[in-house]
Protein backbone atom coordinates (compact mmCIF):
# COMPACT_ATOMS: atom_id res chain seq x y z
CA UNK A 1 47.08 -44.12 30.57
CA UNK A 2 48.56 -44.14 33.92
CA UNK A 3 46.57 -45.96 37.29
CA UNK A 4 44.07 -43.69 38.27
CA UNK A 5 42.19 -43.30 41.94
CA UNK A 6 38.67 -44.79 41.91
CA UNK A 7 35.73 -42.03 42.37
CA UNK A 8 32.30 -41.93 42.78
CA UNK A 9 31.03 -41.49 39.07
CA UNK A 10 29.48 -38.28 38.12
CA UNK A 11 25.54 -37.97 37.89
CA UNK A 12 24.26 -37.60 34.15
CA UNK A 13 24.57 -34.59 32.56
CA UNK A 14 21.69 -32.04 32.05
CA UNK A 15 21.15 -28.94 30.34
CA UNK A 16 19.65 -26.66 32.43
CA UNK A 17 18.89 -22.99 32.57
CA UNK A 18 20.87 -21.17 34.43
CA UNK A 19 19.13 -17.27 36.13
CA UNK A 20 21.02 -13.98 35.66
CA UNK A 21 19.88 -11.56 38.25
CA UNK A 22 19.63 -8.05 37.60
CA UNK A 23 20.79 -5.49 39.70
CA UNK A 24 24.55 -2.98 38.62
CA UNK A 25 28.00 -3.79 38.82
CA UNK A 26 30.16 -2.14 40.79
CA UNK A 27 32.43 -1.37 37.82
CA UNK A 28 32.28 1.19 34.82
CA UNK A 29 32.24 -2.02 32.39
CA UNK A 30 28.56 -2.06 32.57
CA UNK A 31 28.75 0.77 30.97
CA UNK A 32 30.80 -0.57 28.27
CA UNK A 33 28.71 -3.54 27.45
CA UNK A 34 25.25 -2.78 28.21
CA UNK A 35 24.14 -2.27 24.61
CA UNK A 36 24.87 -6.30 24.32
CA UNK A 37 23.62 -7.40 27.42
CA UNK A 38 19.80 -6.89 26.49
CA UNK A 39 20.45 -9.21 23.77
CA UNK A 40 22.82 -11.84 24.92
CA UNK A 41 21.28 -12.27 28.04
CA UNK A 42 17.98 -13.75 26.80
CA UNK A 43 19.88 -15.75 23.97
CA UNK A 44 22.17 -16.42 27.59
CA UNK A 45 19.12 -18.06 29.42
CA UNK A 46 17.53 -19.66 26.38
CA UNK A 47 20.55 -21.78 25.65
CA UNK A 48 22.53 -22.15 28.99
CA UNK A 49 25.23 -24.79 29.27
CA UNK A 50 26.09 -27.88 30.68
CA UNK A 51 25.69 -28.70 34.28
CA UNK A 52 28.15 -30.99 35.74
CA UNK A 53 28.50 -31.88 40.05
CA UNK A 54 28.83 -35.55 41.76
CA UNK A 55 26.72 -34.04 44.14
CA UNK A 56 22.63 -33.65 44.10
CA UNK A 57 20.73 -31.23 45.48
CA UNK A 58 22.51 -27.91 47.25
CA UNK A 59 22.79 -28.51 50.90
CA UNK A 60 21.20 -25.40 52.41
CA UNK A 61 24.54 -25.03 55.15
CA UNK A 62 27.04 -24.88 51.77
CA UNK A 63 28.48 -22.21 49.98
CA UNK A 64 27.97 -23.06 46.15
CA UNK A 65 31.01 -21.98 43.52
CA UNK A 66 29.76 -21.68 40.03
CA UNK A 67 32.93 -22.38 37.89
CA UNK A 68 32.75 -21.89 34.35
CA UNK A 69 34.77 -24.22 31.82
CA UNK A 70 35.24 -25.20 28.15
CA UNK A 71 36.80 -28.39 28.96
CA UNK A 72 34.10 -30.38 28.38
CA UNK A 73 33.43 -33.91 29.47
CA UNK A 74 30.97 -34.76 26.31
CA UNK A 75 34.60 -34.09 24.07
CA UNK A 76 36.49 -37.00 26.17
CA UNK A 77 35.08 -38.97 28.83
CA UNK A 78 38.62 -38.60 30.89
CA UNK A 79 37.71 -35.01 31.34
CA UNK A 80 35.00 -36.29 32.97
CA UNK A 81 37.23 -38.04 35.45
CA UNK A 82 39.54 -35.06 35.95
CA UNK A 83 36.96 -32.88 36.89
CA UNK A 84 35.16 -35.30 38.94
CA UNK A 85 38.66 -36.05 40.67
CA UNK A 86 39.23 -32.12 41.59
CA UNK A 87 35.40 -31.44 42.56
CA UNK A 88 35.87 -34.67 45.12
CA UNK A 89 39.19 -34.21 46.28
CA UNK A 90 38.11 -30.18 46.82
CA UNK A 91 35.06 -31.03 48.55
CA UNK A 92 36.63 -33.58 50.75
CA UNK A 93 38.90 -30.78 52.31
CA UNK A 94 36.23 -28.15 52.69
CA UNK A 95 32.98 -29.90 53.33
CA UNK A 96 31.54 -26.48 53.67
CA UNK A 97 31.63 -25.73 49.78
CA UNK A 98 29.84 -26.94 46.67
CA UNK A 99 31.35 -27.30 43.40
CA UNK A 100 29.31 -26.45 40.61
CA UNK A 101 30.94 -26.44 37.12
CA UNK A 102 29.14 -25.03 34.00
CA UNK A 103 30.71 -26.14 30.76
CA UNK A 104 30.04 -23.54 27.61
CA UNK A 105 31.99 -23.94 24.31
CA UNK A 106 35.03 -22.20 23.27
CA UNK A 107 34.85 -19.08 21.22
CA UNK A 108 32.60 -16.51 20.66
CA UNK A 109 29.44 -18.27 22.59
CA UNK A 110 31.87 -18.50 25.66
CA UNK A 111 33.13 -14.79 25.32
CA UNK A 112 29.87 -13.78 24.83
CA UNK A 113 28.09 -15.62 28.09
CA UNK A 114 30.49 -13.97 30.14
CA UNK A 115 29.95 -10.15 28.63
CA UNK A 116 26.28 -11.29 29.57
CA UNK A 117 26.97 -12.26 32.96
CA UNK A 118 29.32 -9.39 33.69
CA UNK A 119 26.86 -6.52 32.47
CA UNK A 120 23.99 -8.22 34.44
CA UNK A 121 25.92 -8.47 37.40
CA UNK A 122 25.65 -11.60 37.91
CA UNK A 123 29.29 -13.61 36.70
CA UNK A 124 30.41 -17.06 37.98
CA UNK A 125 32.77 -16.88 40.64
CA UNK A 126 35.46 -18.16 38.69
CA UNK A 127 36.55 -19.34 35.08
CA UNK A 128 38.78 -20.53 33.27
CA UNK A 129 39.66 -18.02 30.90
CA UNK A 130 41.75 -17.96 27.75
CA UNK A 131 44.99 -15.76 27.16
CA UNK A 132 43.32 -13.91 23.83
CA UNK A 133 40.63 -12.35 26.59
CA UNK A 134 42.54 -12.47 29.98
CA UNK A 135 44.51 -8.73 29.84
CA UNK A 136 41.46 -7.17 28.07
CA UNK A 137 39.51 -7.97 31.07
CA UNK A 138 41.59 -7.11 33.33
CA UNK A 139 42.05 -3.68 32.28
CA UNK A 140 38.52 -2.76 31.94
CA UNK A 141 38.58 -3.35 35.85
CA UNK A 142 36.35 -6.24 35.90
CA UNK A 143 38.79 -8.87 37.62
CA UNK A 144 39.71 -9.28 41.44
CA UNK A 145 43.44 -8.28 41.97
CA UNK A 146 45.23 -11.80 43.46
CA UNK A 147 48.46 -10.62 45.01
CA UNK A 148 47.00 -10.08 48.80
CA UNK A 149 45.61 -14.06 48.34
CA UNK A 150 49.16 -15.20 46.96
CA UNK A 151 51.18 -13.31 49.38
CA UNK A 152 49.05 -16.25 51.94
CA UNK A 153 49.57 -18.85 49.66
CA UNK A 154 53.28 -19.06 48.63
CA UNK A 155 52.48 -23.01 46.77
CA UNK A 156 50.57 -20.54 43.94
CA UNK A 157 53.58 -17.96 44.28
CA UNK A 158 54.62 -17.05 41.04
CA UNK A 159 57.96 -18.24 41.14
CA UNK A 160 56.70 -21.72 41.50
CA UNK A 161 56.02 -21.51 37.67
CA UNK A 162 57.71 -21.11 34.22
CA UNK A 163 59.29 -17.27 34.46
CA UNK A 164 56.60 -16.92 30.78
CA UNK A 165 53.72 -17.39 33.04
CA UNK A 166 54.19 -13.78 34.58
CA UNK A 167 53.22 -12.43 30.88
CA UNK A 168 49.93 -13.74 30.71
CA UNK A 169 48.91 -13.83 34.42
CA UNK A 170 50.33 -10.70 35.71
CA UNK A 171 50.35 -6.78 35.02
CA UNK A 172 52.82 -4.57 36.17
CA UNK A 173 53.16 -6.81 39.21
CA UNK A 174 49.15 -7.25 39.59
CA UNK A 175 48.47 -10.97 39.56
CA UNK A 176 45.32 -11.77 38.23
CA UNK A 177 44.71 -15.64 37.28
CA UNK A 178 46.15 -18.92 38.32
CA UNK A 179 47.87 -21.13 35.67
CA UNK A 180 45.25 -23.75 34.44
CA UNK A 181 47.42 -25.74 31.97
CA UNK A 182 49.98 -24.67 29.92
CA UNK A 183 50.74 -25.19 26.04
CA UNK A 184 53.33 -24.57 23.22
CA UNK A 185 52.97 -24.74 19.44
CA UNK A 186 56.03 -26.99 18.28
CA UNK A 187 57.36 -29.47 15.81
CA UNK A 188 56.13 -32.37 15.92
CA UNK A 189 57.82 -35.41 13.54
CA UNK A 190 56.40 -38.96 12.30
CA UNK A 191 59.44 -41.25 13.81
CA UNK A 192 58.72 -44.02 11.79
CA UNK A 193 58.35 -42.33 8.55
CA UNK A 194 61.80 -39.93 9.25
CA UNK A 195 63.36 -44.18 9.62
CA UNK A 196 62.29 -45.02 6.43
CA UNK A 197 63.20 -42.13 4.98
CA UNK A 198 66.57 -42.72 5.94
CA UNK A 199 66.40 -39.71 8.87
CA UNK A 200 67.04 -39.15 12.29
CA UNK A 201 64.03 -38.80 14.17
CA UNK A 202 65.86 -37.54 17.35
CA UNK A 203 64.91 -34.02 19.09
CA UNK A 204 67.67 -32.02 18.03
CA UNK A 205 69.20 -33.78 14.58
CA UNK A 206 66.99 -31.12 12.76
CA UNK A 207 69.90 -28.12 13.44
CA UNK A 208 68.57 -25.34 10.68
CA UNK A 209 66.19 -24.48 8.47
CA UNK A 210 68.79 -25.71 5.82
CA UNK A 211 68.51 -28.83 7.68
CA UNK A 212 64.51 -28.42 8.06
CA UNK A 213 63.94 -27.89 4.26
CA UNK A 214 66.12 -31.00 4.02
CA UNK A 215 63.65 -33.53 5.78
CA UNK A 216 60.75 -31.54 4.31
CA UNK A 217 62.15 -32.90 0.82
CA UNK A 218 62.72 -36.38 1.91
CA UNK A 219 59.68 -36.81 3.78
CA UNK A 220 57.29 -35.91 0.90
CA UNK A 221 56.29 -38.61 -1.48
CA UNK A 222 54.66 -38.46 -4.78
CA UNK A 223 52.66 -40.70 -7.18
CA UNK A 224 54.00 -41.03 -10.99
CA UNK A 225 52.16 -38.05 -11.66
CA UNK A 226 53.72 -35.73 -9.30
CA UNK A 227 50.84 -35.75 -7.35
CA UNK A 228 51.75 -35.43 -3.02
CA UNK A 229 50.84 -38.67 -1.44
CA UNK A 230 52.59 -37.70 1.49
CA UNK A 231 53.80 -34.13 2.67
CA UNK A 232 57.10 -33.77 4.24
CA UNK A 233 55.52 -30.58 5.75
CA UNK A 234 51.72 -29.01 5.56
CA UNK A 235 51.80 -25.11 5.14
CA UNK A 236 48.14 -23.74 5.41
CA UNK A 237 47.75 -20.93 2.73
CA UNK A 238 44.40 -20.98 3.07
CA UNK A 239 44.70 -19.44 7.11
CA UNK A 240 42.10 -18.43 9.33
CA UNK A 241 45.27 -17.51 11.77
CA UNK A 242 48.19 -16.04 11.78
CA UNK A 243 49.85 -18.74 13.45
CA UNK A 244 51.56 -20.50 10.96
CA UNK A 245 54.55 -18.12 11.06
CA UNK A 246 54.98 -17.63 15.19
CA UNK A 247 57.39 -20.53 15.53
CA UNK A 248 59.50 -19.30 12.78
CA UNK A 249 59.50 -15.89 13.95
CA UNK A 250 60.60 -17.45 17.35
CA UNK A 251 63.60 -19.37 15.84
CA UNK A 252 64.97 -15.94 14.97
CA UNK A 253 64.35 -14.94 18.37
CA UNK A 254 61.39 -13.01 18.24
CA UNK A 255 58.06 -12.91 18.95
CA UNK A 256 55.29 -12.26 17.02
CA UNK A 257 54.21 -8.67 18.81
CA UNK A 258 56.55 -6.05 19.81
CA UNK A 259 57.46 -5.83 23.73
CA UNK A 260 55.11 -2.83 23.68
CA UNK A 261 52.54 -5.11 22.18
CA UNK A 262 51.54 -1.96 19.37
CA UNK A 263 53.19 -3.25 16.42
CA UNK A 264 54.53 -7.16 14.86
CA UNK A 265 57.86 -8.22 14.03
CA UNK A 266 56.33 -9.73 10.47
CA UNK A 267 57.84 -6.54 8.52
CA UNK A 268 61.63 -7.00 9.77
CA UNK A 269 64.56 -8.63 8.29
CA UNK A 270 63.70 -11.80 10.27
CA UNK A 271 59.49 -11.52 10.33
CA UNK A 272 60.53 -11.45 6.01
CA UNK A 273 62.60 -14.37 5.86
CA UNK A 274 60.13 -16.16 8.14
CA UNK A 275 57.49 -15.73 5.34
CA UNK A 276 59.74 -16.53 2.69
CA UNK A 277 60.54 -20.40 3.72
CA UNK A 278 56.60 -20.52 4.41
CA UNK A 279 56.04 -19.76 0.86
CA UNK A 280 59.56 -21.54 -0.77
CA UNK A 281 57.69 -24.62 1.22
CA UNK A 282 54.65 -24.47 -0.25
CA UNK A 283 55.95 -23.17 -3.95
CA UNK A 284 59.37 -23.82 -4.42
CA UNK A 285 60.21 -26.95 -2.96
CA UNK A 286 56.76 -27.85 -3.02
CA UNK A 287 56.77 -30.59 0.24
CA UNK A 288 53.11 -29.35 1.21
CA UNK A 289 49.44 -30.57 -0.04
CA UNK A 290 48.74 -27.60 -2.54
CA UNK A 291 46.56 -24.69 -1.86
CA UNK A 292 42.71 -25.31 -1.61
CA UNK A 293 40.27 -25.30 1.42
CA UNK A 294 41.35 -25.57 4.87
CA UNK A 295 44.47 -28.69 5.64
CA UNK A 296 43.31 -30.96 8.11
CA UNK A 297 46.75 -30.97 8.91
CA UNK A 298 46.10 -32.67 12.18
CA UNK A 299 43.49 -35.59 10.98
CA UNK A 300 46.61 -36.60 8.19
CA UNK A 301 49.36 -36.68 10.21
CA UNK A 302 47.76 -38.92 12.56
CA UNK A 303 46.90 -41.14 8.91
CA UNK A 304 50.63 -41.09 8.64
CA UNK A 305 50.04 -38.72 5.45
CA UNK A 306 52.60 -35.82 6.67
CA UNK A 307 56.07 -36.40 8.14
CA UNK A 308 55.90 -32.94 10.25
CA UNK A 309 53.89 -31.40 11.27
CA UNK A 310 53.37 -27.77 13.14
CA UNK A 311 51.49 -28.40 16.43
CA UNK A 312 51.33 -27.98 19.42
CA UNK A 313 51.96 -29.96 22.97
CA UNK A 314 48.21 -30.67 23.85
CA UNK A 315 47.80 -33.00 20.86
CA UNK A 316 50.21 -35.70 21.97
CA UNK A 317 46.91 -36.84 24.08
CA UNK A 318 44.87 -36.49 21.03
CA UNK A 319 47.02 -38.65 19.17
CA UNK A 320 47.93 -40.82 21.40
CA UNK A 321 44.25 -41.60 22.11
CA UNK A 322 43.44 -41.84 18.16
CA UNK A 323 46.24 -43.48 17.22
CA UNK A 324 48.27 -45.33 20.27
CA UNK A 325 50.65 -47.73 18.23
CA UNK A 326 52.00 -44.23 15.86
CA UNK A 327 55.79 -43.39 17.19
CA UNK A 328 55.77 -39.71 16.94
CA UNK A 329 58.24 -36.79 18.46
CA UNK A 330 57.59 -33.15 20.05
CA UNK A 331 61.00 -31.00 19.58
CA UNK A 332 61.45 -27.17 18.79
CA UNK A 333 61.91 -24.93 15.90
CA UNK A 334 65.44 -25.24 14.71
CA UNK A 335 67.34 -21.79 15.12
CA UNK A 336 66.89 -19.47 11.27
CA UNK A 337 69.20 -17.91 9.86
CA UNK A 338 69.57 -15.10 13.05
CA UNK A 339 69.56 -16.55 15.56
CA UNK A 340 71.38 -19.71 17.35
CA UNK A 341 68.73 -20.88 19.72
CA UNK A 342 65.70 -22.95 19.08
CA UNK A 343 62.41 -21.59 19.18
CA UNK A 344 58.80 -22.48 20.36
CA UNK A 345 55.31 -19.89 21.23
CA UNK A 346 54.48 -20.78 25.08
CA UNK A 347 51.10 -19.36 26.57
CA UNK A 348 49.09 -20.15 29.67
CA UNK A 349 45.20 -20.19 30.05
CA UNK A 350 44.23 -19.33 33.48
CA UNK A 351 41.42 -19.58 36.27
CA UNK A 352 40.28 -15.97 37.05
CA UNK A 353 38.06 -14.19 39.89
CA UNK A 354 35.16 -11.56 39.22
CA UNK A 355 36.06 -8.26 41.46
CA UNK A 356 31.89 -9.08 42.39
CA UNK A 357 32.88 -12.71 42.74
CA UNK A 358 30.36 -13.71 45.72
CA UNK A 359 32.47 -15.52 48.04
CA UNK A 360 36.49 -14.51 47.24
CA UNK A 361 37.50 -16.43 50.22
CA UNK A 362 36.17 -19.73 49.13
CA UNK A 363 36.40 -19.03 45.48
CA UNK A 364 40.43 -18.51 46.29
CA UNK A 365 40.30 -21.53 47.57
CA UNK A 366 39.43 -23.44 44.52
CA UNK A 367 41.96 -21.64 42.63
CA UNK A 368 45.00 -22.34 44.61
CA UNK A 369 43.50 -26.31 44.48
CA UNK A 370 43.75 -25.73 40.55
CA UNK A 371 46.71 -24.17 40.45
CA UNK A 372 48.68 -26.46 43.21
CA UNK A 373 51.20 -29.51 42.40
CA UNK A 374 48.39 -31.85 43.60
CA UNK A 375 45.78 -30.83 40.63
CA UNK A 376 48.97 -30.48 37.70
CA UNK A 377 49.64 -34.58 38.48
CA UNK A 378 45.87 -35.08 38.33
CA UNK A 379 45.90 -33.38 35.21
CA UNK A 380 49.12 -35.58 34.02
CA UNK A 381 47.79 -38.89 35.45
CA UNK A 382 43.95 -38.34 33.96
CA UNK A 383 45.43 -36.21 30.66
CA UNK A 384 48.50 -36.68 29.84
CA UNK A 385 49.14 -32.84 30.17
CA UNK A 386 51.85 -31.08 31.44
CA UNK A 387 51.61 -27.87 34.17
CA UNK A 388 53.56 -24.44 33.70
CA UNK A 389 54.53 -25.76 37.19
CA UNK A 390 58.40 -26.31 38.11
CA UNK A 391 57.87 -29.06 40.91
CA UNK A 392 55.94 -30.79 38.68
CA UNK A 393 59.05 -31.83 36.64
CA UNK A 394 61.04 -33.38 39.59
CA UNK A 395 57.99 -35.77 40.63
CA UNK A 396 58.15 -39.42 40.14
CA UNK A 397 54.53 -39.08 38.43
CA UNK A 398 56.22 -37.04 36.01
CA UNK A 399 59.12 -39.81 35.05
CA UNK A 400 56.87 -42.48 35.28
CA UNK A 401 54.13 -40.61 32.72
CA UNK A 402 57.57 -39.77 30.59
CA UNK A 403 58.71 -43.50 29.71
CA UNK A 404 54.76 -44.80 29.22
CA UNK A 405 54.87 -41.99 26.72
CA UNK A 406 58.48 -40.66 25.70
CA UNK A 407 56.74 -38.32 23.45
CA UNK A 408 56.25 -36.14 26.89
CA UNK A 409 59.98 -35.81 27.48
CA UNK A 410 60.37 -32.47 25.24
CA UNK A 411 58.03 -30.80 26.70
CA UNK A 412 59.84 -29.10 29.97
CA UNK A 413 62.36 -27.68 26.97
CA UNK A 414 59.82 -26.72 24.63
CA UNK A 415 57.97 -24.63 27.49
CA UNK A 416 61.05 -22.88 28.24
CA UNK A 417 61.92 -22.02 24.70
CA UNK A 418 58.21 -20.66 24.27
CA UNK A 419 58.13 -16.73 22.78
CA UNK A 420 55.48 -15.04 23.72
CA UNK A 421 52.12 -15.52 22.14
CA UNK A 422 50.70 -12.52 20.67
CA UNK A 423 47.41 -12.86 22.96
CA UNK A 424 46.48 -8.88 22.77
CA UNK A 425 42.87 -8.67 20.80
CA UNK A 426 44.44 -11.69 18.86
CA UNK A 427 40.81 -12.33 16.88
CA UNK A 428 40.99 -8.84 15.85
CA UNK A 429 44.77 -9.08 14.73
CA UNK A 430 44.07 -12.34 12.62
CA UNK A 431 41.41 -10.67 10.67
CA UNK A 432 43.91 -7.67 9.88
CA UNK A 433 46.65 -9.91 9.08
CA UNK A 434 46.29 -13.11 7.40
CA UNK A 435 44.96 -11.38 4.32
CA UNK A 436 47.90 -10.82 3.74
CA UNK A 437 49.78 -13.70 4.65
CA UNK A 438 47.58 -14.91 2.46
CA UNK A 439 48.71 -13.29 -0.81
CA UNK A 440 52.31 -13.81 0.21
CA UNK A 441 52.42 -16.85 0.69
CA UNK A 442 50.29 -17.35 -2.54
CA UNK A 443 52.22 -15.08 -4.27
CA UNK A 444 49.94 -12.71 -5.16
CA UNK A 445 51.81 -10.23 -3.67
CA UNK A 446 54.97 -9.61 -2.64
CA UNK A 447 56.17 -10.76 0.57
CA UNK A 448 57.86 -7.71 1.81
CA UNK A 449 55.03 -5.12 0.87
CA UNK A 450 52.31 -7.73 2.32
CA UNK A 451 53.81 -7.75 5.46
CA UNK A 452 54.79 -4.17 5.82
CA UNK A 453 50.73 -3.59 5.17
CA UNK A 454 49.42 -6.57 7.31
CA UNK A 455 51.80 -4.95 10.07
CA UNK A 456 50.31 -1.48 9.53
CA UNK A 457 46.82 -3.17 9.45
CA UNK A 458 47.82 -4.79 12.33
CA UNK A 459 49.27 -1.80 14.33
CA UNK A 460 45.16 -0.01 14.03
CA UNK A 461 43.68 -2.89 16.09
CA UNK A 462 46.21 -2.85 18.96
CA UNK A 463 45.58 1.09 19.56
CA UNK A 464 42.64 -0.61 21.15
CA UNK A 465 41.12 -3.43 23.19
CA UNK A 466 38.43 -5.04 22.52
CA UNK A 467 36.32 -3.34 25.12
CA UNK A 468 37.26 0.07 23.99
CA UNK A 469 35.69 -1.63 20.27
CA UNK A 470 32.52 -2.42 21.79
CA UNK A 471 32.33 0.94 23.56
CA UNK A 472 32.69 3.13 19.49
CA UNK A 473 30.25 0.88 18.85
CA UNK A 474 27.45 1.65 21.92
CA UNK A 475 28.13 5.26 20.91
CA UNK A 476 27.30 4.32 17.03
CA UNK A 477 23.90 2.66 18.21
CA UNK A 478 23.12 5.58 20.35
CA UNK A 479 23.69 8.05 17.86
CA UNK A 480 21.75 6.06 15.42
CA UNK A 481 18.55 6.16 18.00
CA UNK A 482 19.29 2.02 18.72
């Protein structure tokens, strides 16, 4: 890692409680979600989350921000630093505010703390929020509207950023969040096992799947019995996602949803052949670990037990940190069969703002920090991560980071190649459609009639959002005297 600034170290962490006042929102979601407040709420104050500030007790002349987080500094002790960098170079410019973060897991115990918060009234004045909940929320009318603070604040603009970021953070020219980080799922190859496999490691020598299929074969090495010591390339039949086939789909220029977001591409000409080299992979040229439980795909590359490997751009820093002497690349999809560019799956997670958020003045504030070229090379010099920033790429910090780590260089390409990542009620879609992926790429069922079912299947959950779910199912409880 790079030279980092020398802070005052954070104060131990504590669990704490944390009190959700009652009182009604100023929004019809409470209306939506009330049926899971009464439970979530005391499950809500019963568990809390982690509290995490430099400072000690709340200075009685300070307005306190409660920010909300996932990123948690018990995963990586850097995290620690990075938030402990933003909270003192924040507070150091406006001495008038207090930084309080609240860390709360990923997943459903994070979704579910903020439906709790939101029905009681009483949600933290910004969070970080993923892209698989971001649009939901916004529609249901929840989340402050951001344009009159960026027309003020042209450094958060959204032409500073990657032209993808206006999918995720923006509706129908409605800003609504502020880029947090920004990630890709891409290929990623083991250098030094491509050399002594006689390949070329280099970005762009993979040209085609032809090509692809080609290193998949050489890269996979088997005992005298046939069995796979080392997999030229993993393919997960086993799936708990539907991810495996979005980079595919985007090297024949496509992504994964519709632009109307109400149906897939997995039933077209291109969505078909995408499946078909998943399951030729795993069953004709047979370069994967065979189907069983769940491939720690990620834990045996790093082993140096898989040659490539479908990733994404945050794990460089796990890597890196796991295993700092393994030479490893981050490139793009090569073009299929349809298409001549190379493809990649781009999203943004984002910092949003209640529409009840207590103080929006202050609490925009904090999210043009997080979203400025000042926080994106704290992020870089503390993280190793990139920004969905474009003056972030033309900064010495950036150069520098790039040759200690050339595994960074790809990255500004792979973000612009990025598809779009099929964040509508994505939980939702996965249950509809890897079943199905499933049996094709098991073979239990033919490829094109699973996916022309997974995409009907699929096309039922997006009449909806996941709010309009929870609202059937208020109506089923009160109907059943609940």
């Amino acid at each position: 890692m790079g030279p980092t600034r020398h802070r005052r170290p954070a104060r131990a962490l504590t669990k704490g409680g944390y009190t959700v006042q009652s009182g009604r929102m100023r929004t019809t979601f409470e209306d939506v979600v009330k049926w899971a407040a009464a439970a979530l709420v005391g499950a809500f104050l019963a568990v809390g989350g982690v509290y995490y500030s430099r400072g000690g007790q709340i200075a009685s002349n300070k307005t306190v921000i409660r920010v909300w987080d996932w990123w948690s500094p018990a995963g990586y002790k850097e995290i620690g630093t990075y938030f402990n960098t933003i909270e003192h170079d924040f507070e150091e410019r406006h001495p008038d505010i207090d930084i309080r973060y609240q860390f709360i897991p990923f997943g459903t115990q994070y979704t579910q703390k903020l439906m709790s918060a939101f029905a009681a009234g009483d949600p933290p004045d910004a969070f970080q929020c993923s892209v698989s909940w971001a649009r939901d929320l916004y529609d249901r009318g929840i989340i402050a509207d951001l344009n009159d603070f960026v027309a003020t604040s042209p450094d958060v603009a959204m032409d500073q950023y990657f032209p993808i970021t206006r999918e995720y953070l923006a509706k129908d020219g409605r800003i609504f969040g502020v880029p947090t980080s920004m990630d890709s799922n891409c290929l990623i190859l083991n250098a030094g096992l491509c050399r002594k496999a006689g390949l070329d490691p280099s970005p762009h020598a993979i040209d085609s799947w032809e090509t692809f299929v080609a290193y998949a074969e050489k890269l996979t090495v088997r005992d005298e019995g046939g069995r796979i010591l080392q997999a030229g390339f993993p393919v997960t039949a086993i799936a708990e996602r539907s991810s495996e086939i979005w980079p595919w789909l985007a090297s024949e220029g496509l992504s994964f949803y519709t632009d109307d977001m109400m149906s897939t591409n997995a039933a077209t000409p291109q969505g078909i052949r995408a499946m078909q080299l998943l399951y030729d992979l795993l069953n004709v040229y047979k370069v994967s670990f065979p189907p069983g439980t769940e491939i720690q795909a990620d834990n045996l590359f790093i082993e140096g037990k898989v040659g490539m490997l479908r990733g994404g751009t945050w794990m460089g820093y796990e890597i890196f940190q796991t295993a700092p002497d393994l030479d490893f690349v981050m490139t793009t999809f090569p073009p299929g069969p349809g298409s001549t560019e190379r493809g990649a799956i781009t999203w943004v997670n984002m910092m949003m703002m209640p529409k009840n958020c207590r103080h929006p003045k202050e609490t925009w504030e904090y999210l043009r920090f997080y979203g400025g070229l000042e926080n994106a090379l704290n992020m870089l010099v503390i993280l190793n991560r990139n920004s969905a920033r474009l003056d972030f790429y033309d900064t010495p910090e950036w150069r520098a980071k790039v040759a200690e780590h050339p595994y960074l260089a790809m990255l500004p390409e792979i973000s612009a190649a990025g598809r779009v990542a099929p964040y509508k009620r994505q939980q939702e879609m996965d249950e509809a459609f890897v079943p199905f992926y499933q049996r094709a790429v098991l073979g239990t069922m033919p490829i094109e009639e699973a996916m022309k079912e997974a995409n009907a299947r699929v096309e039922k959950v997006l009449e909806g959002s996941w709010a309009d779910q929870l609202l059937r199912e208020m109506d089923k409880r009160a109907e059943a005297g609940q």
